[in-house]
Protein backbone atom coordinates (compact mmCIF):
# COMPACT_ATOMS: atom_id res chain seq x y z
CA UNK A 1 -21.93 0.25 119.80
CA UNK A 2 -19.07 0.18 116.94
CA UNK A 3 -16.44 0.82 118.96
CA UNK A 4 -17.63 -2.03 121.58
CA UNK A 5 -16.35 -4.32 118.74
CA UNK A 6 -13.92 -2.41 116.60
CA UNK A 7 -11.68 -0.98 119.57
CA UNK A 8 -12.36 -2.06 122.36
CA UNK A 9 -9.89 -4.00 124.84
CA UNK A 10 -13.12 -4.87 127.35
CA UNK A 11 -12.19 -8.05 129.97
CA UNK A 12 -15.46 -7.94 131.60
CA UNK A 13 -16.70 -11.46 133.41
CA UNK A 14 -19.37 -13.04 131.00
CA UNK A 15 -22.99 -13.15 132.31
CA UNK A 16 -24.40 -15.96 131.45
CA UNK A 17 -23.40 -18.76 134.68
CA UNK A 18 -19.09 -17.42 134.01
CA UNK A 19 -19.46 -19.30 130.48
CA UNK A 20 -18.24 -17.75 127.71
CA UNK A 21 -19.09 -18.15 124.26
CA UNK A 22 -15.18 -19.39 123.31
CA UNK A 23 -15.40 -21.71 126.56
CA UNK A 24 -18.57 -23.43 125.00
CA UNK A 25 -17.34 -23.42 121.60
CA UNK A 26 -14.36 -25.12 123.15
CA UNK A 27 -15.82 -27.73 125.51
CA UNK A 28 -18.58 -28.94 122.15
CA UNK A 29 -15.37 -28.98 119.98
CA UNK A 30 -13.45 -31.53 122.44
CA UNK A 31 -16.93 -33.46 123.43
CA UNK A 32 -17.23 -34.13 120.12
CA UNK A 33 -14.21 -35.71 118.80
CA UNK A 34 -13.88 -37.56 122.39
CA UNK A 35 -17.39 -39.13 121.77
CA UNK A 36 -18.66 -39.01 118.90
CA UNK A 37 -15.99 -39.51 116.14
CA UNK A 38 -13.10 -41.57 116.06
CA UNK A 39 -12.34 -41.52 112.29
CA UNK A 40 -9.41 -39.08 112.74
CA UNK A 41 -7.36 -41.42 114.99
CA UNK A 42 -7.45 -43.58 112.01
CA UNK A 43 -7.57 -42.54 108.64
CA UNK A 44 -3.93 -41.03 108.80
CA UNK A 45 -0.81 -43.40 107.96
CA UNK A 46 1.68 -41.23 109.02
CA UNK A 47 0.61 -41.22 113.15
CA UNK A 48 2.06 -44.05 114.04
CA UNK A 49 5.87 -42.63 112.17
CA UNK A 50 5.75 -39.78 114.17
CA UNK A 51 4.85 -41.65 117.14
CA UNK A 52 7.81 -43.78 116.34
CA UNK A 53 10.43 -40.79 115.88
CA UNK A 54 9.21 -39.28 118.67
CA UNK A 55 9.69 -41.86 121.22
CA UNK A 56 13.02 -42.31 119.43
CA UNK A 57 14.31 -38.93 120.46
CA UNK A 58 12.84 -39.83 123.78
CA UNK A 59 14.97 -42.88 124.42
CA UNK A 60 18.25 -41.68 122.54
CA UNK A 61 18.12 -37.79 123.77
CA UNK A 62 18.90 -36.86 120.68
CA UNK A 63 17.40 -36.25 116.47
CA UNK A 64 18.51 -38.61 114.31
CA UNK A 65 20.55 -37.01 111.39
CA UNK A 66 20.25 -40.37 109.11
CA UNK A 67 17.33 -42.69 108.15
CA UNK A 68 17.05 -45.23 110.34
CA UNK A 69 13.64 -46.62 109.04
CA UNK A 70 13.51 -47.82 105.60
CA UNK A 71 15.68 -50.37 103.95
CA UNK A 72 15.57 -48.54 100.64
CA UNK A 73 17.28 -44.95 102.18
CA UNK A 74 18.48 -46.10 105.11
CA UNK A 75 22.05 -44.33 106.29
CA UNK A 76 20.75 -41.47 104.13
CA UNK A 77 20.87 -37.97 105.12
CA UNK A 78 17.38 -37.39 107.24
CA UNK A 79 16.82 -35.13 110.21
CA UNK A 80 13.33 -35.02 112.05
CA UNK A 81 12.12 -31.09 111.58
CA UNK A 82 8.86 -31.66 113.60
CA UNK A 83 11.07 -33.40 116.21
CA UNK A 84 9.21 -31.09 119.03
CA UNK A 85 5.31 -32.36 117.43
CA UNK A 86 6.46 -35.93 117.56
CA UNK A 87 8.10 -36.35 121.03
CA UNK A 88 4.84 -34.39 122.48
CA UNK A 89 2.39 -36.82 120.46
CA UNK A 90 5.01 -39.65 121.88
CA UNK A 91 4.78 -38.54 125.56
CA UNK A 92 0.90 -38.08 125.45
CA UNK A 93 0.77 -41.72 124.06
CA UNK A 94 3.06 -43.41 127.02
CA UNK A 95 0.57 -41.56 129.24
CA UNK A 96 -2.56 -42.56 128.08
CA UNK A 97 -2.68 -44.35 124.50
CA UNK A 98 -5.05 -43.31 121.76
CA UNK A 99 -7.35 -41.34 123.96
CA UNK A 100 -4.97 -39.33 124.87
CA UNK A 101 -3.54 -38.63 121.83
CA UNK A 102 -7.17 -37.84 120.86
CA UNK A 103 -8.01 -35.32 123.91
CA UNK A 104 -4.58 -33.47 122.89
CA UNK A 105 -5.76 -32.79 119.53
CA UNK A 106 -9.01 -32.19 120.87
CA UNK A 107 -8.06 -29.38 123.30
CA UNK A 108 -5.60 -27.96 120.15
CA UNK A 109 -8.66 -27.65 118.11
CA UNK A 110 -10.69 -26.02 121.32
CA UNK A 111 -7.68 -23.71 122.00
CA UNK A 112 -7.71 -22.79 118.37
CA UNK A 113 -11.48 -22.31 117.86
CA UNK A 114 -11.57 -20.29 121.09
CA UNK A 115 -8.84 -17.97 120.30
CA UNK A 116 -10.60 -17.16 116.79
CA UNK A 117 -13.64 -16.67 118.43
CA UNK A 118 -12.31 -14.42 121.39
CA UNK A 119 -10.69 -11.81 118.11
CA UNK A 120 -13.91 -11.76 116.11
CA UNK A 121 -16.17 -10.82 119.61
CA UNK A 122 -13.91 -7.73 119.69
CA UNK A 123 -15.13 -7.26 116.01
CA UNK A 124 -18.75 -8.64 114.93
CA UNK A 125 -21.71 -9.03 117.38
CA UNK A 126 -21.12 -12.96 118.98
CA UNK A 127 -24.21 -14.61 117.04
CA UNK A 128 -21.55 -13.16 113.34
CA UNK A 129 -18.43 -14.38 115.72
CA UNK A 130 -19.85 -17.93 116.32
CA UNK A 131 -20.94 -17.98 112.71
CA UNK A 132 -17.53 -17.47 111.45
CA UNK A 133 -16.18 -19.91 113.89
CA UNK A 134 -18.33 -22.52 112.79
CA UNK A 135 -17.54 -21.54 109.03
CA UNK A 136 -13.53 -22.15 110.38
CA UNK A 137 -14.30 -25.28 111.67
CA UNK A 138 -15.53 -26.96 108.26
CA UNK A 139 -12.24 -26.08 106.35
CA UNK A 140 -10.40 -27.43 109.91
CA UNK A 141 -12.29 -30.50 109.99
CA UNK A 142 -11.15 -32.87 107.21
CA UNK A 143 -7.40 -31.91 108.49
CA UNK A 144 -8.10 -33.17 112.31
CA UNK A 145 -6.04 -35.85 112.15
CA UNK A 146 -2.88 -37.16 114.90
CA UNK A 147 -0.07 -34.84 113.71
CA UNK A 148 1.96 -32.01 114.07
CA UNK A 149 0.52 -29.68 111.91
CA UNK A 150 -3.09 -29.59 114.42
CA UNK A 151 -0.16 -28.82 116.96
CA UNK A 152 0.63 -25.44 115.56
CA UNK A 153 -2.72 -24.19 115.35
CA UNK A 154 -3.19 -22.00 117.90
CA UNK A 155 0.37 -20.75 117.95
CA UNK A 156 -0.88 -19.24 113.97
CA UNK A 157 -4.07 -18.03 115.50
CA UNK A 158 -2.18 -16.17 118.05
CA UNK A 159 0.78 -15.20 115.64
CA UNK A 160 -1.76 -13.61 113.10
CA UNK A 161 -4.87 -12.47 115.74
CA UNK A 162 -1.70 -9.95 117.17
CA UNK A 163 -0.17 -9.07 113.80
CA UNK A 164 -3.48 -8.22 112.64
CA UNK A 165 -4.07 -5.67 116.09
CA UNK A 166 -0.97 -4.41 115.37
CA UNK A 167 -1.72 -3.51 111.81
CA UNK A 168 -5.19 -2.14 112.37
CA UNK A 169 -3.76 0.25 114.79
CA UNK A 170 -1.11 1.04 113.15
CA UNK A 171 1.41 0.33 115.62
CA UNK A 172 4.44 -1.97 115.95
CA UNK A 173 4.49 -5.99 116.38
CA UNK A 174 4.63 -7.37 120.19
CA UNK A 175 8.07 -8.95 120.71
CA UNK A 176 6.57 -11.66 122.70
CA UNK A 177 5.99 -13.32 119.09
CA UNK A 178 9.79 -14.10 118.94
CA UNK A 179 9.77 -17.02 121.67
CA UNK A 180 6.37 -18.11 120.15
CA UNK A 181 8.12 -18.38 116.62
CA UNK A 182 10.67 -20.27 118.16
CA UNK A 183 8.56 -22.87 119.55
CA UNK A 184 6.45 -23.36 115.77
CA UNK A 185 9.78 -23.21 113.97
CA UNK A 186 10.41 -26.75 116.03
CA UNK A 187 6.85 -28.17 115.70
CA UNK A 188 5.67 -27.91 112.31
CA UNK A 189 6.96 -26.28 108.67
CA UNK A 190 4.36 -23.82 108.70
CA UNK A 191 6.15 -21.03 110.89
CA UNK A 192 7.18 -20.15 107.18
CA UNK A 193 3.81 -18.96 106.72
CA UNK A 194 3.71 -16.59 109.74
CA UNK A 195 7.02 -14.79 108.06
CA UNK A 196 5.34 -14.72 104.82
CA UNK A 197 2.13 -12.92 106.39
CA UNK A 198 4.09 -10.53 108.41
CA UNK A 199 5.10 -8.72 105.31
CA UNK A 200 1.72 -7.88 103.86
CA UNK A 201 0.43 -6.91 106.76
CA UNK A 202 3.34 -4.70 107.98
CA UNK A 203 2.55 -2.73 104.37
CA UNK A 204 -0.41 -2.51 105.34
CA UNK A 205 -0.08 -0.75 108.74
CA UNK A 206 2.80 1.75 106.99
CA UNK A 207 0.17 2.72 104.22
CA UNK A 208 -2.77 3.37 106.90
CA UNK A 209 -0.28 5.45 109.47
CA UNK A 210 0.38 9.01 109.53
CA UNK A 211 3.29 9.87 106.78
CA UNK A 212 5.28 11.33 109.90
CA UNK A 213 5.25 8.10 111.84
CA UNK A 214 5.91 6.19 108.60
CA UNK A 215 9.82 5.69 108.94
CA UNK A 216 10.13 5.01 113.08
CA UNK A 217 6.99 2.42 112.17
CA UNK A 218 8.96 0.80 109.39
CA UNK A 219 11.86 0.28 111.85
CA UNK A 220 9.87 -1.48 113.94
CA UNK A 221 7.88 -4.07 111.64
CA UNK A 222 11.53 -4.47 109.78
CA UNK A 223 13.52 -5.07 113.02
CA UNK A 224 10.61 -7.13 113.83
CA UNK A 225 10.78 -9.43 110.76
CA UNK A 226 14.67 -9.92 110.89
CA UNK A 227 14.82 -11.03 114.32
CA UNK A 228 11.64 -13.15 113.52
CA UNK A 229 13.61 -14.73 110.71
CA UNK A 230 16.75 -15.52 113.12
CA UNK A 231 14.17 -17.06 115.73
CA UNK A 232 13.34 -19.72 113.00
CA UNK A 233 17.23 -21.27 112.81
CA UNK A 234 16.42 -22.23 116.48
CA UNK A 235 16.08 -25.18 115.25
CA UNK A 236 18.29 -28.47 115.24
CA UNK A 237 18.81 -27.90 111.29
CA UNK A 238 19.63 -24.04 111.96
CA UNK A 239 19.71 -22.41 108.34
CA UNK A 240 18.66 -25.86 106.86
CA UNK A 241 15.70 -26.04 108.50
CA UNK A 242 14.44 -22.17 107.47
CA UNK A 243 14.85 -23.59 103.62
CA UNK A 244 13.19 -26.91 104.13
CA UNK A 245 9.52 -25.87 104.26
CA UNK A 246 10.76 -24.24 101.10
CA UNK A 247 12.58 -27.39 99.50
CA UNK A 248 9.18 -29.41 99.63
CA UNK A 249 7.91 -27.54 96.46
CA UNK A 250 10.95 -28.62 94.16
CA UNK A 251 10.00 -32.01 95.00
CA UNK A 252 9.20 -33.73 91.42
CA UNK A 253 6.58 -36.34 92.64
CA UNK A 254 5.05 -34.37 95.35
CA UNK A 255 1.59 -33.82 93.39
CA UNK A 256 0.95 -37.53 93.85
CA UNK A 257 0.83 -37.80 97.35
CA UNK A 258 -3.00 -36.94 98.80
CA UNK A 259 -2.87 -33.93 100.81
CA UNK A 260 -0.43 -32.58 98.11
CA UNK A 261 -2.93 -32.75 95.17
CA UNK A 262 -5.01 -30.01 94.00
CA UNK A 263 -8.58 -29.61 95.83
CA UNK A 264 -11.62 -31.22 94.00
CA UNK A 265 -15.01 -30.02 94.60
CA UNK A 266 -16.36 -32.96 95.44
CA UNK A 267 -20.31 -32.92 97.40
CA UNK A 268 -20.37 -30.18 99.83
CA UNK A 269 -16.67 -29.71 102.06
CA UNK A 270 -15.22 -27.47 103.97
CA UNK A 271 -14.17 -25.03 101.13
CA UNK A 272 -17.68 -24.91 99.34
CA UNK A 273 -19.24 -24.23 102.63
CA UNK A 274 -16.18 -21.25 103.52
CA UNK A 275 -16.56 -19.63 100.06
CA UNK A 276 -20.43 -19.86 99.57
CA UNK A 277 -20.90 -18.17 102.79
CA UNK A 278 -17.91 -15.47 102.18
CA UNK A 279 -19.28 -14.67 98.45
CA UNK A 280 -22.88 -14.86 100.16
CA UNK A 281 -22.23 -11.66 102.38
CA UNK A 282 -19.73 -9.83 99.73
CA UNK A 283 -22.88 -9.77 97.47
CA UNK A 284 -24.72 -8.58 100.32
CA UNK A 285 -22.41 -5.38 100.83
CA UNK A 286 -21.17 -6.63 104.14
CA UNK A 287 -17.59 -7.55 103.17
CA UNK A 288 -15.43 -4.49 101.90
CA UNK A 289 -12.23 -5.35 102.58
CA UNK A 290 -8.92 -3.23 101.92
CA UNK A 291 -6.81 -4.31 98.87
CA UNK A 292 -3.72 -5.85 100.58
CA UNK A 293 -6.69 -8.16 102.48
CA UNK A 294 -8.05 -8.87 99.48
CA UNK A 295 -4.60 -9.98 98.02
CA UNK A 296 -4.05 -12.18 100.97
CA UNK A 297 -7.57 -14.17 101.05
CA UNK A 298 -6.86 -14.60 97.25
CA UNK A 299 -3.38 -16.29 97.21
CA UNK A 300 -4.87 -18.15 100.72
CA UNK A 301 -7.60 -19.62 98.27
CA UNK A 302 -5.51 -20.16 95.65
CA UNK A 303 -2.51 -22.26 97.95
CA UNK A 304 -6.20 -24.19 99.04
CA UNK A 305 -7.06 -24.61 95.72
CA UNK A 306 -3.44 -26.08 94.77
CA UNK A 307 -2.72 -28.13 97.72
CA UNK A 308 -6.07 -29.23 99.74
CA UNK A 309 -3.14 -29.41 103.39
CA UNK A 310 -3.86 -25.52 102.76
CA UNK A 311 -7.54 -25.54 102.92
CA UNK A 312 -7.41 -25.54 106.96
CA UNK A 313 -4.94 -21.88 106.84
CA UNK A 314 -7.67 -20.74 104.24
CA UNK A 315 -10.49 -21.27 106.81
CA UNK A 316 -8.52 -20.03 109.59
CA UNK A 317 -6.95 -16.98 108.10
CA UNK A 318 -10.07 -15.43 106.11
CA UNK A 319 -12.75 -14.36 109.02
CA UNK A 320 -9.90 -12.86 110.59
CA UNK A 321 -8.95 -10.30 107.64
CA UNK A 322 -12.73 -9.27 107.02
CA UNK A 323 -13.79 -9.12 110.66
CA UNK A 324 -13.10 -5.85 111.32
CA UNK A 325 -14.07 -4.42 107.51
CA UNK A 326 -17.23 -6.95 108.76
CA UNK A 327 -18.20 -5.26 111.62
CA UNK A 328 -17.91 -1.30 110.88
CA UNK A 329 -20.08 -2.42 107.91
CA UNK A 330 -22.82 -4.15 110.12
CA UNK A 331 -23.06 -1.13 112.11
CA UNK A 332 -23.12 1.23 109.39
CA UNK A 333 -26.18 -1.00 107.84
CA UNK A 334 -28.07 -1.67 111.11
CA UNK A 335 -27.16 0.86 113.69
CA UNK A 336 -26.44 0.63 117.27
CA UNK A 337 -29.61 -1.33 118.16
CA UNK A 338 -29.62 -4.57 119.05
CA UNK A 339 -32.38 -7.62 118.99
CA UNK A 340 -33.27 -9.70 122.22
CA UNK A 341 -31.45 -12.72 119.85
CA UNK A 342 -28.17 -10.14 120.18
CA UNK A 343 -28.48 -9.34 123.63
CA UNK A 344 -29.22 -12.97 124.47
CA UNK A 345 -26.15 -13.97 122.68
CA UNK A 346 -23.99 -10.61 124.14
CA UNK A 347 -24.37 -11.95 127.89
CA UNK A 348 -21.86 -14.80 127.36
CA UNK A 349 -19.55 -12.15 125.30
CA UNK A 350 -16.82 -11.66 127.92
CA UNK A 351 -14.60 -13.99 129.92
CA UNK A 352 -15.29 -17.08 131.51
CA UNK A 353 -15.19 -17.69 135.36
CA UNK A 354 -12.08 -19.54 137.15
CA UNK A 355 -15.43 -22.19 138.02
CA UNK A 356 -16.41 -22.52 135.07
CA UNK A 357 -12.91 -23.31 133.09
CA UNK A 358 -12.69 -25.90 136.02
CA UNK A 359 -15.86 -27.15 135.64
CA UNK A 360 -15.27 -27.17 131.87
CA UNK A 361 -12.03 -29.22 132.25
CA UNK A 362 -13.43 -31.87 134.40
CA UNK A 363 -16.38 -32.54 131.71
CA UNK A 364 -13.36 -32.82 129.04
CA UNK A 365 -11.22 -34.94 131.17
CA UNK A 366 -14.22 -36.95 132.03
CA UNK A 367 -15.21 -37.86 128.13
CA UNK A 368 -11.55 -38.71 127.82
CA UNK A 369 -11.53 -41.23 130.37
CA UNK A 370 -14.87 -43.12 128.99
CA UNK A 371 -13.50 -43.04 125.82
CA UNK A 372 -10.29 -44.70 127.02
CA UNK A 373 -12.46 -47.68 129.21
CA UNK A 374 -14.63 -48.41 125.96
CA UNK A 375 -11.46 -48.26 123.98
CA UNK A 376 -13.31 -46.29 121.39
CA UNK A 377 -10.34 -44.86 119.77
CA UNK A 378 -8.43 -48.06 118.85
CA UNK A 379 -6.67 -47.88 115.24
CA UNK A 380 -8.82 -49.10 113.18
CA UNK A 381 -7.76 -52.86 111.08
CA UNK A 382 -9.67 -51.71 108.05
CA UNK A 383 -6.98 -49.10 107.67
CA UNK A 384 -3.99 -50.31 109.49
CA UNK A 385 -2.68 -53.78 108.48
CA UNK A 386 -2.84 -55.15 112.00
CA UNK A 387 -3.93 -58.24 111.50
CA UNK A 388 -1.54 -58.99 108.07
CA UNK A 389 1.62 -57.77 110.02
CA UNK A 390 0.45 -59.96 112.99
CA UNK A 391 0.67 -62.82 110.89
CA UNK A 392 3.49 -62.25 109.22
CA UNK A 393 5.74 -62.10 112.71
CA UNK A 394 4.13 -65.06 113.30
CA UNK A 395 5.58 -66.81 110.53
CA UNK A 396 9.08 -65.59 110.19
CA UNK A 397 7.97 -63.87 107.21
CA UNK A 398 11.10 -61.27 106.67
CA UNK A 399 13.74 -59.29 104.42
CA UNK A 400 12.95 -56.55 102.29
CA UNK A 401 9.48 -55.55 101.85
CA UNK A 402 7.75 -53.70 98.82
CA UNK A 403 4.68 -52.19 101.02
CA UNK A 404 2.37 -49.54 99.87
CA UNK A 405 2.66 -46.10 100.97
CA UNK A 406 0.36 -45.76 103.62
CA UNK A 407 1.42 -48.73 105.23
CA UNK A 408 4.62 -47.62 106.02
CA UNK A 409 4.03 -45.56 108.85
CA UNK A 410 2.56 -48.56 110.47
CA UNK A 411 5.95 -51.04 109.43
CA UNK A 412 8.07 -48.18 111.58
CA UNK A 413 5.78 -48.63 114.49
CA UNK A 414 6.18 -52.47 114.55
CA UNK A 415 9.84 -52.25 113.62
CA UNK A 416 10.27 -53.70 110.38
CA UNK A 417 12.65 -51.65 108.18
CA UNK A 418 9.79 -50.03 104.99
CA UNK A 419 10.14 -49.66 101.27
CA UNK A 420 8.59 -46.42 101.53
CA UNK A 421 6.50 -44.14 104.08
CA UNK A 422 5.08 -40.99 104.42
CA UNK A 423 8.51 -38.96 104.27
CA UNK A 424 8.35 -37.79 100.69
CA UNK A 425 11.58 -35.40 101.13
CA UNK A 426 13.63 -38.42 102.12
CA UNK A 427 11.94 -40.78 98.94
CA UNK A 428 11.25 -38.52 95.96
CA UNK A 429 13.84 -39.27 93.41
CA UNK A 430 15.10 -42.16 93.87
CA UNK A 431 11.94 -44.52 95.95
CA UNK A 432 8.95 -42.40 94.96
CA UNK A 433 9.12 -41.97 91.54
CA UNK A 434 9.34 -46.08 90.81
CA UNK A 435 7.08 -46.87 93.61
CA UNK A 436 4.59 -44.89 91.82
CA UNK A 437 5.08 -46.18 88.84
CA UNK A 438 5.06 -49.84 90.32
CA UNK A 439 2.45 -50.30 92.87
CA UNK A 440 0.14 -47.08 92.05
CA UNK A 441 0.60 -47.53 88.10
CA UNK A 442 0.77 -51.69 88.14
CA UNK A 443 3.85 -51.23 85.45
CA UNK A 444 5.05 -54.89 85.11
CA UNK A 445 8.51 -53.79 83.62
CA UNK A 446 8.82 -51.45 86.86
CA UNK A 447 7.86 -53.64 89.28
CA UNK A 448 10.36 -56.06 87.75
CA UNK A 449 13.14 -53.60 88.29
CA UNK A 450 12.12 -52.56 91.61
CA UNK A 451 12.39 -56.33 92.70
CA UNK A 452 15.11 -56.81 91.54
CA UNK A 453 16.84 -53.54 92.50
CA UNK A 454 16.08 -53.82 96.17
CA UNK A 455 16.11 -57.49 96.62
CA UNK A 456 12.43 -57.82 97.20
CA UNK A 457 11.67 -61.30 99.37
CA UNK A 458 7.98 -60.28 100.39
CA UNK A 459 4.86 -57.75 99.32
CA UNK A 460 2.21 -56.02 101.54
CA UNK A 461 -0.16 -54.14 99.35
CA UNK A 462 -3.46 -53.32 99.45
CA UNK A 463 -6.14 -56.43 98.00
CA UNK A 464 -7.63 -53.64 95.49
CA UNK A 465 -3.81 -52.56 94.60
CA UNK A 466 -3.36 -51.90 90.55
CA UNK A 467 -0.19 -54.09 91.32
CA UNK A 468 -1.67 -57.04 92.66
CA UNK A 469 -2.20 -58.62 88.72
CA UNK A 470 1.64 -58.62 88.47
CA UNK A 471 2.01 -61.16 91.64
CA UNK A 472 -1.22 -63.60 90.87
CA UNK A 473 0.26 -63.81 87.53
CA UNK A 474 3.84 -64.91 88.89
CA UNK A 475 3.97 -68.53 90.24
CA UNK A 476 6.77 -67.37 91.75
CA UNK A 477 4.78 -64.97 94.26
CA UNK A 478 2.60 -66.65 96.66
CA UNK A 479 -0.43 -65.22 97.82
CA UNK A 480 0.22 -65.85 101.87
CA UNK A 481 -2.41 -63.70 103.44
CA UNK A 482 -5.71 -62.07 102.57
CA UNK A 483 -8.01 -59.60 104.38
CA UNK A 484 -10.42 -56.64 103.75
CA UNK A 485 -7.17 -53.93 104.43
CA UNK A 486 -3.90 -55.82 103.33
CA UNK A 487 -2.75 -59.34 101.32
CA UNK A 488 0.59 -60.56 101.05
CA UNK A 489 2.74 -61.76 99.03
CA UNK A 490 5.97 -63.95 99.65
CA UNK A 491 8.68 -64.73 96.93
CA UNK A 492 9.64 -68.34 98.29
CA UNK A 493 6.73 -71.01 97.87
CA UNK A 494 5.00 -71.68 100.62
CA UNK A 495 2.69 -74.82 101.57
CA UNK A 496 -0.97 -74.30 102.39
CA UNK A 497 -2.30 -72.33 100.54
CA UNK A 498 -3.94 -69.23 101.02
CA UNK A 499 -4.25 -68.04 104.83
CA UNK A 500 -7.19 -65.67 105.87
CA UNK A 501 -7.97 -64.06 109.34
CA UNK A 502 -10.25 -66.02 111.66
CA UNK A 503 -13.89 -65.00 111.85
């Protein structure tokens, strides 16, 4: 009964209708955020930039190599690294607006659950398999937002699930990871994480392997790596775009930007749940990992702890370096027998039917279209200033703006040229670090300078903005516009006084 989970390469139909316990896992996962939630097509500034680039690139045929977007930076050196992410998002939008954009990152988060949850069947019994699923999906869920990174997902699942195989027996890496590498070096920074993990885990194979097969083994992870490391210059920026993921750190205001901070342990989130349920089971004896694992889930939890963007790759990576260790340990404690509850959940432990993937689809693309007729993922106006921008077209309202950060993304959809937007290696020095100190901060001597610096003519902030004291307290500013998500400000006076939203 060990090896059935440990070693075994078994592709036998499931038995339960042709459903399959990564099928099901799959079609709840898409239900779900199709139906039930619609918070993640909102909350996020930046969707609406990259769906802005991206249909850019569509139009021109080409990546801009100079910012094109902002007033402040504009002409200034710029290329568009997730160029790949953002003209997919783009595309999926011209076909079928925000629900589509919705089912795409829907099926990403179905394809990525599944794929776990097909490597820890081979591992753990499936009621342990769907229990560290479900433990992956509360580090994944805060991070389900309209963006590259839920685009390269699956392409880590399947990047590590293989380098993991190839490790445990102590073999040599598939090539057929170079074309995938070459795909996530164009999506989304973190292909700079699958070279990183490749090296730990290599070690790890040459330290388990016989000491004859040592040296042709090392050839092969090493060869392996370098070629790797030329598939990620593929890229537009070649060389410059291996380093970028890498120039991000050196950034000196990148702590203040939200997904950037350090994680707070705040209620009960996906990292309490992942590392009460991990430490759980250690103190049981059931996870006995080997020391180069260990190493890994440690720095994993300590990049979550440092940057909360990370907490998703923490949930993600972890059950798949203790399955294995998991399972022999199970077995060892319980023995080959199983329960009824086991051999309930075994039956829909292999691979689903051709009818039942159909079957499956047509349910997913059905919630997608219902969503779409009840427009139930609009962008939400309690996020997005819709409304404020509206008005502001409306009345010639134009020239530089000072916006807030999270409004910029939304500016670049509507074409008005930003202060500032989500593109922090484009802003840091010379934007960022005086829009912080202006708008976040409320400094009246900064705000001063950055008025006058960048020939300021009108302000969208938010109403509860530190900075909004500075403009009541100017006659010069006028208060033009006022709602629950944005107010503005204009420099010249205007007649009328203040102008709200209709009812």
């Amino acid at each position: 009964m060990t090896e059935r989970y440990l070693d075994s390469d078994n592709n036998s139909p499931s038995l339960f209708y042709g459903l399959s316990w990564p099928l099901i896992v799959g079609i709840i996962a898409c239900i779900g955020l199709l139906t039930l939630s619609s918070w993640h097509t909102s909350v996020d500034p930046d969707t609406y930039m990259h769906l802005s680039i991206g249909q850019w690139i569509l139009d021109h045929r080409s990546i801009p190599a100079v910012d094109i977007y902002s007033h402040t930076m504009r002409g200034g050196a710029w290329t568009a690294h997730e160029w790949l992410s953002e003209c997919i998002l783009a595309t999926f939008y011209d076909l079928g607006g925000w629900s589509a954009l919705v089912m795409l990152v829907a099926l990403m988060l179905a394809l990525t659950l599944a794929l776990l949850l097909r490597f820890l069947l081979k591992r753990v019994p499936p009621i342990y398999a769907i229990f560290f699923t479900a433990i992956a999906y509360s580090a994944l869920a805060n991070h389900l937002l309209i963006r590259p990174h839920v685009l390269s997902w699956p392409l880590l699942l399947v990047w590590c699930s293989v380098l993991i195989n190839a490790s445990e027996k102590r073999r040599g890496p598939s090539w057929f990871l170079l074309p995938l590498m070459v795909l996530w070096a164009n999506l989304h920074g973190s292909f700079v994480f699958g070279l990183a993990i490749a090296i730990p885990l290599g070690v790890q194979a040459l330290w388990d392997c016989l000491p004859s097969k040592r040296m042709p083994l090392f050839r092969e992870w090493i060869i392996f790596w370098l070629l790797a490391v030329g598939a990620c210059i593929l890229t537009p920026l070649g060389w410059e775009g291996l380093l970028f993921p890498f120039s991000l750190f050196k950034l000196s205001h990148l702590g203040a930007i939200t997904e950037w901070m350090p994680y707070e342990f705040i209620g009960l989130g996906g990292l309490e749940i992942t590392l009460a349920s991990y430490f759980i089971l250690a103190l049981m004896g059931f996870i006995q990992i080997r020391f180069i694992h260990a190493l890994l889930i440690v720095g994993l939890l300590y990049q979550a702890l440092t940057h909360n963007r990370y907490v998703s790759i923490f949930g993600l990576m972890t059950p798949l370096l203790i399955a294995s260790s998991f399972g022999r340990k199970y077995f060892l404690v319980n023995g080959p027998n199983t329960s009824k509850i086991d051999q309930f959940f075994e039956r829909a432990s292999g691979f689903a039917t051709k009818k039942a993937i159909g079957i499956g689809g047509l349910v997913i693309l059905s919630a997608t279209i219902i969503s779409a007729f009840f427009n139930h993922h609009a962008p939400s106006k309690l996020v997005h200033p819709i409304d404020a921008v509206d008005f502001a077209v409306s009345q010639g309202i134009s020239g530089p703006v000072l916006n807030t950060y999270e409004f910029g993304g939304y500016l670049i959809n509507r074409g008005i040229p930003v202060f500032i937007d989500g593109r922090a290696d484009l802003y840091d020095e010379k934007v960022l670090g005086p829009y912080l100190e202006a708008i976040r901060d409320g400094n009246p001597g900064a705000l001063d300078k950055v008025i006058q610096s960048h020939g300021i003519t009108w302000v969208l902030i938010r109403p509860e903005s530190p900075a909004r004291a500075y403009f009541d307290s100017h006659p010069q500013w006028k208060n033009r516009y006022e709602d629950k998500t944005a107010i503005i400000f204009t420099l010249a006076p205007s007649e009328g006084g203040l102008a709200r939203p209709a009812p």
